[in-house]
Structure formats: C-alpha cells, structure tokens
N, C-alpha and C. Protein backbone atom coordinates (compact mmCIF):
# COMPACT_ATOMS: atom_id res chain seq x y z
N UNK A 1 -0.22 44.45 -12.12
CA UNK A 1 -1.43 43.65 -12.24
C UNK A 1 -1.45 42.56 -11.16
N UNK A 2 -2.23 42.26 -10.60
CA UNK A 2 -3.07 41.27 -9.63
C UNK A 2 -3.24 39.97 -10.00
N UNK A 3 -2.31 39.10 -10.02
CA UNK A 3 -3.10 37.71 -10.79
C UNK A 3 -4.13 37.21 -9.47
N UNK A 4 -4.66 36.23 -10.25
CA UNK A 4 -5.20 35.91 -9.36
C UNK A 4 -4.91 34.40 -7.80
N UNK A 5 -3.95 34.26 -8.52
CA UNK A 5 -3.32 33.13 -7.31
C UNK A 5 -3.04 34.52 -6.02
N UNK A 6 -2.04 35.96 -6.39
CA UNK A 6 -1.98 36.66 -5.87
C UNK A 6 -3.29 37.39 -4.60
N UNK A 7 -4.54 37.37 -5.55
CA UNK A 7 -6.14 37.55 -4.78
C UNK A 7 -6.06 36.43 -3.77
N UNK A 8 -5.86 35.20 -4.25
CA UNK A 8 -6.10 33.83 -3.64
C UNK A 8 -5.53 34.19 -1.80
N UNK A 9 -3.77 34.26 -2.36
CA UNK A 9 -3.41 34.41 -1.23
C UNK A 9 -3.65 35.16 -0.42
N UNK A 10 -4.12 36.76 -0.88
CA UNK A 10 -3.85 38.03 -0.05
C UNK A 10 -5.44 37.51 1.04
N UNK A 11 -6.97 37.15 -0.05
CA UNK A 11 -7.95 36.72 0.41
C UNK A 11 -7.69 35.59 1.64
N UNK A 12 -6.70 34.24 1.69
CA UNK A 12 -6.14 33.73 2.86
C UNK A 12 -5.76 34.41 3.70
N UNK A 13 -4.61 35.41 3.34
CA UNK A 13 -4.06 36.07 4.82
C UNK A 13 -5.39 36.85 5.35
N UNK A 14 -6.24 37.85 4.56
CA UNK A 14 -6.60 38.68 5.45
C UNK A 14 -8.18 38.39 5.93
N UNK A 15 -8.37 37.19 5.62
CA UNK A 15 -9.54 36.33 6.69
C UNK A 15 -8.78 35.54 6.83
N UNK A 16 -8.36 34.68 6.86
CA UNK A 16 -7.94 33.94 8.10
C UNK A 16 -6.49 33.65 8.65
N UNK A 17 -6.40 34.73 8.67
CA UNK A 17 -5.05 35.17 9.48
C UNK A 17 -5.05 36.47 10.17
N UNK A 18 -6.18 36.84 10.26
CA UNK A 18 -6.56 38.46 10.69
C UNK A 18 -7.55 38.05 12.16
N UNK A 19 -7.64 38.56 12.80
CA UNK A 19 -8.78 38.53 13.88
C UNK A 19 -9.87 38.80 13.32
N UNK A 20 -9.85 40.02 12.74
CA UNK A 20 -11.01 40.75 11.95
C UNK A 20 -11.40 39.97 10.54
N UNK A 21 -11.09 38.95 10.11
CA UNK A 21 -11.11 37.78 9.14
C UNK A 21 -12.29 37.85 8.97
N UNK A 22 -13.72 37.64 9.66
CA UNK A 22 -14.98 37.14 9.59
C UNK A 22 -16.05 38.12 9.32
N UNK A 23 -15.23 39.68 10.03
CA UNK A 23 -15.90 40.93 9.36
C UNK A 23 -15.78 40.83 8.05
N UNK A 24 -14.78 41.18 7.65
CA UNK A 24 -13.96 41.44 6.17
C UNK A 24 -14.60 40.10 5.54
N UNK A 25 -15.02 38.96 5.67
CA UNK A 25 -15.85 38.44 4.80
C UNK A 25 -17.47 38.52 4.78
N UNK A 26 -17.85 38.88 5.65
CA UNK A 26 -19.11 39.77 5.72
C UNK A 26 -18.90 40.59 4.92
N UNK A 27 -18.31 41.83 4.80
CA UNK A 27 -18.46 42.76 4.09
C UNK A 27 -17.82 42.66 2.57
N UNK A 28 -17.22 41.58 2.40
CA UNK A 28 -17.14 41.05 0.93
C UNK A 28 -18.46 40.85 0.23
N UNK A 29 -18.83 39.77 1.24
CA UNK A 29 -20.19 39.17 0.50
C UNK A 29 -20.90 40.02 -0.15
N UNK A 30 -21.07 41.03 1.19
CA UNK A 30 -22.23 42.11 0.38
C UNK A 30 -21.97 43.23 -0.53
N UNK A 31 -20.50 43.24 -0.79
CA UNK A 31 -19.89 44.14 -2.02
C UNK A 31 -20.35 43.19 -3.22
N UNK A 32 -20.17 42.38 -2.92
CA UNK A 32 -20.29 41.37 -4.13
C UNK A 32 -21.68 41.38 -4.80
N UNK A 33 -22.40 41.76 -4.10
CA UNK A 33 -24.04 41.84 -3.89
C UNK A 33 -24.22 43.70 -5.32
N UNK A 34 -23.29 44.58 -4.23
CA UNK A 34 -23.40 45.79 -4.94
C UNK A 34 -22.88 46.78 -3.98
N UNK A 35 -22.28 47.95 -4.46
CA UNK A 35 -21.14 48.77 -3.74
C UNK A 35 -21.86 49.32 -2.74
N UNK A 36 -21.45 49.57 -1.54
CA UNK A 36 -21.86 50.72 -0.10
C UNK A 36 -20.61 51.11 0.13
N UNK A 37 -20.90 52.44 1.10
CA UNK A 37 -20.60 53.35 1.11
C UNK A 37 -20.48 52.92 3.10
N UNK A 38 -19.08 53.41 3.92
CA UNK A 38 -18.71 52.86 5.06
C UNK A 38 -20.10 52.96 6.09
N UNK A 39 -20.76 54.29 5.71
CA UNK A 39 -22.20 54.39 6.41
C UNK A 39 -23.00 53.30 6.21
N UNK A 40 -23.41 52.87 5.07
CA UNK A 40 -24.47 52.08 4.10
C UNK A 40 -23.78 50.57 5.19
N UNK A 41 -22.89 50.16 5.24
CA UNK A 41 -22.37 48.85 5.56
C UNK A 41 -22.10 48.94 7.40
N UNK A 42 -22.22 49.98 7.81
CA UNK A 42 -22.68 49.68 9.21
C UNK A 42 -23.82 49.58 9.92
N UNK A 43 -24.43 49.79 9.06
CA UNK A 43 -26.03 49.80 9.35
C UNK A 43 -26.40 48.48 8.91
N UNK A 44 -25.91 48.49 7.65
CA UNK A 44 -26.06 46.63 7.02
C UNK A 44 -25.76 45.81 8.52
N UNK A 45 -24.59 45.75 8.73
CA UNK A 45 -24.03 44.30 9.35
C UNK A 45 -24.08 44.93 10.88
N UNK A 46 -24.74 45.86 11.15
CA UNK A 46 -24.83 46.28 12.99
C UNK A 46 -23.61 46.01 12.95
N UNK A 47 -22.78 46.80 12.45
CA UNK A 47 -20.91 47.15 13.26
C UNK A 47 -20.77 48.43 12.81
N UNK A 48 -19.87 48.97 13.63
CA UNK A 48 -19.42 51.15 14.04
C UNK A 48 -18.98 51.03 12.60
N UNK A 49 -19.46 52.46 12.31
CA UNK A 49 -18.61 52.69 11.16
C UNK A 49 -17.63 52.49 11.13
N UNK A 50 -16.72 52.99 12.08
CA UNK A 50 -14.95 52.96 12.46
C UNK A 50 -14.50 51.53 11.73
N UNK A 51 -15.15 50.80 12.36
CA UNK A 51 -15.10 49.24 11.80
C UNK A 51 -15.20 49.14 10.86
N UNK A 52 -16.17 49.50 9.84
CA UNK A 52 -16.43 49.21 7.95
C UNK A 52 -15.36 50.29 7.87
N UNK A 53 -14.63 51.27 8.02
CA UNK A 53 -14.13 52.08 7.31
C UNK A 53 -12.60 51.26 7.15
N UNK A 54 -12.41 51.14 8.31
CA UNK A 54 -10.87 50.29 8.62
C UNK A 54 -10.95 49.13 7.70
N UNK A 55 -12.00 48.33 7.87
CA UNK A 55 -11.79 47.21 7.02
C UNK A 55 -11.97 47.71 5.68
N UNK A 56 -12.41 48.33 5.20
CA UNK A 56 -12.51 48.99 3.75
C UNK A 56 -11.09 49.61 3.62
N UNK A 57 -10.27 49.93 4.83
CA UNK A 57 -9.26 50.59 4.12
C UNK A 57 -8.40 49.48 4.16
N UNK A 58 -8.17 48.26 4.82
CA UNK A 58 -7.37 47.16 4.88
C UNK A 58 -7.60 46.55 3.21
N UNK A 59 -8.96 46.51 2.84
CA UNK A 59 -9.02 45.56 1.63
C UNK A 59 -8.64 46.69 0.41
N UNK A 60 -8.95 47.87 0.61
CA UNK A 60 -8.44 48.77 -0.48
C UNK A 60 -6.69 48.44 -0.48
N UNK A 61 -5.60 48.56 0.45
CA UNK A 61 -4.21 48.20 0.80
C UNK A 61 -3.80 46.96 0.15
N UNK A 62 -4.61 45.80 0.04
CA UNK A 62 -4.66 44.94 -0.88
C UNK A 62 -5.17 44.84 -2.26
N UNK A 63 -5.91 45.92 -2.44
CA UNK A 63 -6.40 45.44 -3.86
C UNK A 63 -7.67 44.77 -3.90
N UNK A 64 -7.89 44.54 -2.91
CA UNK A 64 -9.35 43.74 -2.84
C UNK A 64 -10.48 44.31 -3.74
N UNK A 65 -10.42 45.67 -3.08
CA UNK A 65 -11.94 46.45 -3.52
C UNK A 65 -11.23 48.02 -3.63
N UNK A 66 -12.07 48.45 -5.12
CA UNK A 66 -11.76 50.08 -5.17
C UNK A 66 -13.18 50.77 -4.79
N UNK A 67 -12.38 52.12 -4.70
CA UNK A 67 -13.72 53.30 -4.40
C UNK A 67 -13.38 54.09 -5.82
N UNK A 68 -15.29 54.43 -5.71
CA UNK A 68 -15.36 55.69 -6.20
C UNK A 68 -16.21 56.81 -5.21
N UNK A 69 -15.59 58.23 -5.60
CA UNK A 69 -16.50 59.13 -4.74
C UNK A 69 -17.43 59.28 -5.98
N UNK A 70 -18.82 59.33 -5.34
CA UNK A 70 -19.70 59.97 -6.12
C UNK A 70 -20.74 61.01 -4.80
N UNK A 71 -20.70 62.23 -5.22
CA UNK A 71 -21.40 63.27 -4.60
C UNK A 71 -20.67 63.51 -3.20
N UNK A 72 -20.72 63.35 -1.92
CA UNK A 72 -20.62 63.39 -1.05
C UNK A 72 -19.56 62.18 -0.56
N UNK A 73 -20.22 61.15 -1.03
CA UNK A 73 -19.71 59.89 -0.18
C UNK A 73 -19.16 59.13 -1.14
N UNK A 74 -18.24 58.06 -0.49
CA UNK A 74 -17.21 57.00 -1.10
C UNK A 74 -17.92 55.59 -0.54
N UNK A 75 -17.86 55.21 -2.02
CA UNK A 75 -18.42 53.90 -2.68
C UNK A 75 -17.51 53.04 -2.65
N UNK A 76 -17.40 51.73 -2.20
CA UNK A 76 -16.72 50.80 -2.54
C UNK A 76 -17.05 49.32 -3.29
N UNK A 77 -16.43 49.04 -4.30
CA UNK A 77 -17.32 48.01 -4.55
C UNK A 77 -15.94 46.75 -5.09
N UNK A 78 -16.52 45.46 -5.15
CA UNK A 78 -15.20 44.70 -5.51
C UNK A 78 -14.44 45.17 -6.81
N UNK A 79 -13.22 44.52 -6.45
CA UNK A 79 -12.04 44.34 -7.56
C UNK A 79 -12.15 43.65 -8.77
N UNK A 80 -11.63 44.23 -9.89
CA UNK A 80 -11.61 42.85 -11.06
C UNK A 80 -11.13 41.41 -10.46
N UNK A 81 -9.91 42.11 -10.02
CA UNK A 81 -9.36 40.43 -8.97
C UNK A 81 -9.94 39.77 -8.58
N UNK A 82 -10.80 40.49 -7.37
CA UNK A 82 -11.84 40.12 -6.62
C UNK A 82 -12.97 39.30 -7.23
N UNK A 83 -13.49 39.82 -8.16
CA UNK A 83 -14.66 39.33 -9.03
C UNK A 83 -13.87 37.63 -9.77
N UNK A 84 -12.30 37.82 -10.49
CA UNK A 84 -12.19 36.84 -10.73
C UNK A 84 -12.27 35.89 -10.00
N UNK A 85 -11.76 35.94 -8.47
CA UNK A 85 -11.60 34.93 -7.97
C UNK A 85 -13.17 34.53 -6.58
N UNK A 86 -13.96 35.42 -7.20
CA UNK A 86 -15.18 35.13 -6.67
C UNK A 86 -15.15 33.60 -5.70
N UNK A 87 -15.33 32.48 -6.32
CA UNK A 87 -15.14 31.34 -6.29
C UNK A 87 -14.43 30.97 -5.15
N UNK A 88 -13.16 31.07 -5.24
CA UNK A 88 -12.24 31.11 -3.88
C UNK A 88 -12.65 31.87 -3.04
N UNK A 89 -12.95 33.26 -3.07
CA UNK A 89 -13.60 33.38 -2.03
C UNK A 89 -14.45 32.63 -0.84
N UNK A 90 -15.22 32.08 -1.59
CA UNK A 90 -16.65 31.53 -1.48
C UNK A 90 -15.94 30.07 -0.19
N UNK A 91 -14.85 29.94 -0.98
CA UNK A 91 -14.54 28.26 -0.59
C UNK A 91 -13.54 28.84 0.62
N UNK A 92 -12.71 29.69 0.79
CA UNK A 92 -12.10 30.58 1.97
C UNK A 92 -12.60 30.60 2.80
N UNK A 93 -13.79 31.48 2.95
CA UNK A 93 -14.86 31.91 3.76
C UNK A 93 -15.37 30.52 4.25
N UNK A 94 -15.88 29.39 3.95
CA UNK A 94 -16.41 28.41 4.48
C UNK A 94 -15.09 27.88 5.49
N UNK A 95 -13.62 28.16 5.35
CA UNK A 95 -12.76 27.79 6.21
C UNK A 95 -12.68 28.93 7.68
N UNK A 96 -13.38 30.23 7.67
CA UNK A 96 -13.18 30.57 8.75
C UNK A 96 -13.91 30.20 9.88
C-alpha cells in the first residue's frame, strides 16, 4: 500500500526533480479532470504521443495513475494515492 507521505514524495521527485516535471504535471491535472487515453492527451496538451505514453509509463512505475484497457485503447486515470493527496499536488505544482 501507498501511504500517502509516500505519493507526497514520489509526486516531489518526479516533477521537480525530472526535466520532464512540468509535462507530467500537465498531464496530472487533466487526469484529475477524467481518464485519456496516450492519443486523447497528445492532442490535449500539443505534445507526440511518444511523450504522453512515456510519461504515462513513468507515473504508472510509481503508482501515480492506473490503466484500464477498454476496447481497443488504454485509459489512464489517477490513483487512489493520487486522488488522496490531490492537495499536495496542487501546492507541488505551484513550486515548479
């Protein structure tokens, strides 16, 4: 299990300790919003798929965010973790 001081930290290292930090909170936000799919989120934020997929697979490696496949394509949407620590997020993200 994931506490959430654990979210806290992993959410520190991998914005702002990542280069790619400012994507990966872009594409939080809008999970948070409601799940897409690596297609659905490059079209969102004008970045290559290659890009949403990688960062989707970096935050899946943490726990951040799970998938589900439904039909064709893989859905990602936030974590219980994630959801708990909504909040920190929020206050993270204003530090990058």
């Amino acid at each position: 299990m994931v506490t959430k001081n654990n979210t806290i930290k992993i959410l520190e290292m991998i914005l702002l300790q990542r280069k790619g930090g400012k994507t990966t909170a872009r594409i939080i936000e809008q999970l948070l919003k409601r799940p897409y799919n690596s297609n659905q989120m490059s079209k969102r934020l004008k970045i290559s798929y290659n890009t949403a997929s990688r960062h989707f697979q970096i935050m899946l490696k943490y726990k951040i965010v799970e998938k589900q496949k439904i039909n064709y394509a893989t859905y990602y949407f936030p974590s219980e973790a994630l959801m708990n620590a909504e909040d920190e997020f929020y206050r993270i993200k204003e530090l990058i």
